[in-house]
Protein backbone atom coordinates (compact mmCIF):
# COMPACT_ATOMS: atom_id res chain seq x y z
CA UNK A 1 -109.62 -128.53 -62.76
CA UNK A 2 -106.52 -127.31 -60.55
CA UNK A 3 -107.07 -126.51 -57.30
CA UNK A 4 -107.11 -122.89 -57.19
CA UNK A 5 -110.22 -122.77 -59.60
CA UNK A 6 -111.77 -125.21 -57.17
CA UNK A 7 -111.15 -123.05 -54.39
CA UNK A 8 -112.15 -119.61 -56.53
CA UNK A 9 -115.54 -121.31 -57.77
CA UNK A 10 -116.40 -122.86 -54.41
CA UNK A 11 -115.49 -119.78 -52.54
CA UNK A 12 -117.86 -117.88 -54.85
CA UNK A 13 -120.88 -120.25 -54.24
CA UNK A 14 -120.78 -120.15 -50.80
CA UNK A 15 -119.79 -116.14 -50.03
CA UNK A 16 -122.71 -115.03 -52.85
CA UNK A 17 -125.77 -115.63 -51.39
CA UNK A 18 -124.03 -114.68 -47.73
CA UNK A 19 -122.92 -111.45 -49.43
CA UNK A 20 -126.58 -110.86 -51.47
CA UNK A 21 -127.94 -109.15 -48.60
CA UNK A 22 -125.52 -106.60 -48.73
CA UNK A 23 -126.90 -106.07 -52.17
CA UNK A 24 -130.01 -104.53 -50.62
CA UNK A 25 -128.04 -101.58 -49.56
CA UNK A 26 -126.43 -100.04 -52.31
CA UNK A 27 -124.31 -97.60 -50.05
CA UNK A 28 -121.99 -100.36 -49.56
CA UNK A 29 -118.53 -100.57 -51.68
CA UNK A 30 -115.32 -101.83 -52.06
CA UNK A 31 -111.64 -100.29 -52.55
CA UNK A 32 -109.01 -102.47 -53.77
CA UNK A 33 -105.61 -101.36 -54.05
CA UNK A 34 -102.57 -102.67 -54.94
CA UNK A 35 -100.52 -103.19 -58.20
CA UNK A 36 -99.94 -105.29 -61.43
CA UNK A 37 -96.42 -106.15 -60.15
CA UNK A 38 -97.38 -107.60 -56.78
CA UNK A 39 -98.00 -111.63 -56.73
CA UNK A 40 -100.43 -110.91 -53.47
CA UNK A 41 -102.74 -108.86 -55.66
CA UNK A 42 -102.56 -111.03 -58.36
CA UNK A 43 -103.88 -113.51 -55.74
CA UNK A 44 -106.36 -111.84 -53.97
CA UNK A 45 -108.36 -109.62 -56.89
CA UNK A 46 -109.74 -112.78 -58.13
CA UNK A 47 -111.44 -114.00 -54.80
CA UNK A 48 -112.85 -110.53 -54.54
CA UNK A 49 -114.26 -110.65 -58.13
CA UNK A 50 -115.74 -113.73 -57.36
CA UNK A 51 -117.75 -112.73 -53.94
CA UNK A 52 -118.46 -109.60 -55.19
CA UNK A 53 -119.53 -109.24 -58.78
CA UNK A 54 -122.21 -111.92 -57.72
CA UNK A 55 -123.63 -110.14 -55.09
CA UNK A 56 -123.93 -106.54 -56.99
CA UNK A 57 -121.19 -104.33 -55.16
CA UNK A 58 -119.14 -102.17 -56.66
CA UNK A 59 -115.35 -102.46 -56.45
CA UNK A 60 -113.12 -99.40 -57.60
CA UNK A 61 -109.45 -100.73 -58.25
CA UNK A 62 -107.01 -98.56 -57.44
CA UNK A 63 -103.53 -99.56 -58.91
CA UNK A 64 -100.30 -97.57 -57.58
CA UNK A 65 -98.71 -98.49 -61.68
CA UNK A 66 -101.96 -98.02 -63.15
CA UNK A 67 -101.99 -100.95 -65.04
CA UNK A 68 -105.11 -103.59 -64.33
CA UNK A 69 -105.32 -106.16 -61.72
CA UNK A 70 -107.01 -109.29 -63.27
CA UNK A 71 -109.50 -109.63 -63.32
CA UNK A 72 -110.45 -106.18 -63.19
CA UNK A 73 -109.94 -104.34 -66.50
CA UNK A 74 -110.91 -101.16 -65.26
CA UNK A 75 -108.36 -99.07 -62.64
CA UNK A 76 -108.00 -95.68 -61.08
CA UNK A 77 -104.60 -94.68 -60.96
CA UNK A 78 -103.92 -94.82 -56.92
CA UNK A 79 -101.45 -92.07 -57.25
CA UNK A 80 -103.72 -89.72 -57.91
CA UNK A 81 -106.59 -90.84 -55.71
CA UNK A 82 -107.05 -88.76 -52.27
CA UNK A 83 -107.60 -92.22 -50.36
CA UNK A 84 -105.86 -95.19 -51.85
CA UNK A 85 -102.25 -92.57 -52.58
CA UNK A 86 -101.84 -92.92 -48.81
CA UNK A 87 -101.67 -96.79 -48.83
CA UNK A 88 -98.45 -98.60 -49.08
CA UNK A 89 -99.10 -102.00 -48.41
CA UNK A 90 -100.22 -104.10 -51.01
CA UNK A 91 -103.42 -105.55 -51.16
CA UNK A 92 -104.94 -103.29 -49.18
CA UNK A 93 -108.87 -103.54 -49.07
CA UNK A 94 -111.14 -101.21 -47.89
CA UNK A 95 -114.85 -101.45 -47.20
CA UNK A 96 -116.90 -98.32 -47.61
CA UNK A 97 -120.24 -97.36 -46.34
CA UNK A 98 -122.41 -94.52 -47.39
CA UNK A 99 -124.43 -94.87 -44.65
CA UNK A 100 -121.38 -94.14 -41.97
CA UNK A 101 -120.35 -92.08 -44.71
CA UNK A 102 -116.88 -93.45 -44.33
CA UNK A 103 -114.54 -96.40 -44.66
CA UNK A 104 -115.79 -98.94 -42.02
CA UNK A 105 -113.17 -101.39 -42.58
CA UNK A 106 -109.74 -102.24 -43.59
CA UNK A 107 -107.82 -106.04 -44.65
CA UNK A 108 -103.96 -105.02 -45.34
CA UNK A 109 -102.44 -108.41 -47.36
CA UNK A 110 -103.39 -111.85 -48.62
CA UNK A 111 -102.22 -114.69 -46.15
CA UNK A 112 -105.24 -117.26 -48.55
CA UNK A 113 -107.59 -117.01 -50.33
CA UNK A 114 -110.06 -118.40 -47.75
CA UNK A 115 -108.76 -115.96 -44.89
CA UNK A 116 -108.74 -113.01 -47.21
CA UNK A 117 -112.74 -114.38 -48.30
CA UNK A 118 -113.75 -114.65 -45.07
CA UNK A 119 -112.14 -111.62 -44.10
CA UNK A 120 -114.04 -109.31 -46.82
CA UNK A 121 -117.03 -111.05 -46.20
CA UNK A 122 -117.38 -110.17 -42.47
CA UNK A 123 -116.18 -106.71 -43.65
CA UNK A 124 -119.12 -106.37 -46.21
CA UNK A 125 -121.69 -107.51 -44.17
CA UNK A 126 -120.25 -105.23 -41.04
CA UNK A 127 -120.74 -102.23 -43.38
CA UNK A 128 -123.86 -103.29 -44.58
CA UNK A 129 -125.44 -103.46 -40.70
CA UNK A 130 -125.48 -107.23 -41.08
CA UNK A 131 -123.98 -110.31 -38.71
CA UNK A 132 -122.68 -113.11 -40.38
């Protein structure tokens, strides 16, 4: 097993069950954009996929070609999307809560994948009126 799926499947364990509260409140979401091109992306969609597809929340993936992001299959074109046509860095993640009725947070590029994990996790749970 190389190291990366380690990290990926051990970073999943441990941010699931943190992140399954959040599951309680379905007004709690994620927006990932970025593009196909961009190695960062490419890095980071993965450790999202695995904390959140676990846990139950929705991620909309926003791609500035259009073209997927594995390992989502599924995109918006960010172009054309009144939120993610404004970003220009890439990966830019946003948090959104329905109960603020608003983006509550924001984590612009991919330094690891444990910074960028622990970074959407406080993010998630902020949004979901949690401490963690």
């Amino acid at each position: 097993m190389n190291r990366r799926i380690f990290l990926l499947s051990s970073l999943s364990a441990a941010a699931a069950p943190a992140l399954a509260g959040a599951q309680e409140n379905p007004g709690v979401g994620v927006i990932f954009i970025g593009a196909s091109w961009c190695s960062f992306c490419k890095s980071a969609a993965p450790v999202l996929a695995a904390m959140t597809q676990p846990a139950g929340i929705p991620v909309l993936v926003a791609s500035h070609d259009a073209r997927p992001i594995p390992p989502f299959a599924e995109v918006t074109d960010a172009r054309t999307h009144p939120v993610a046509a404004q970003i220009t860095e890439f990966p830019t993640t946003l948090i959104y809560s329905q109960a603020a009725g608003e983006i509550t947070g924001q984590i612009t590029g991919y330094r690891n994948a444990r910074h960028y994990a622990q970074s959407v996790r406080a993010a998630v749970l902020a949004a979901a009126g949690r401490t963690g």
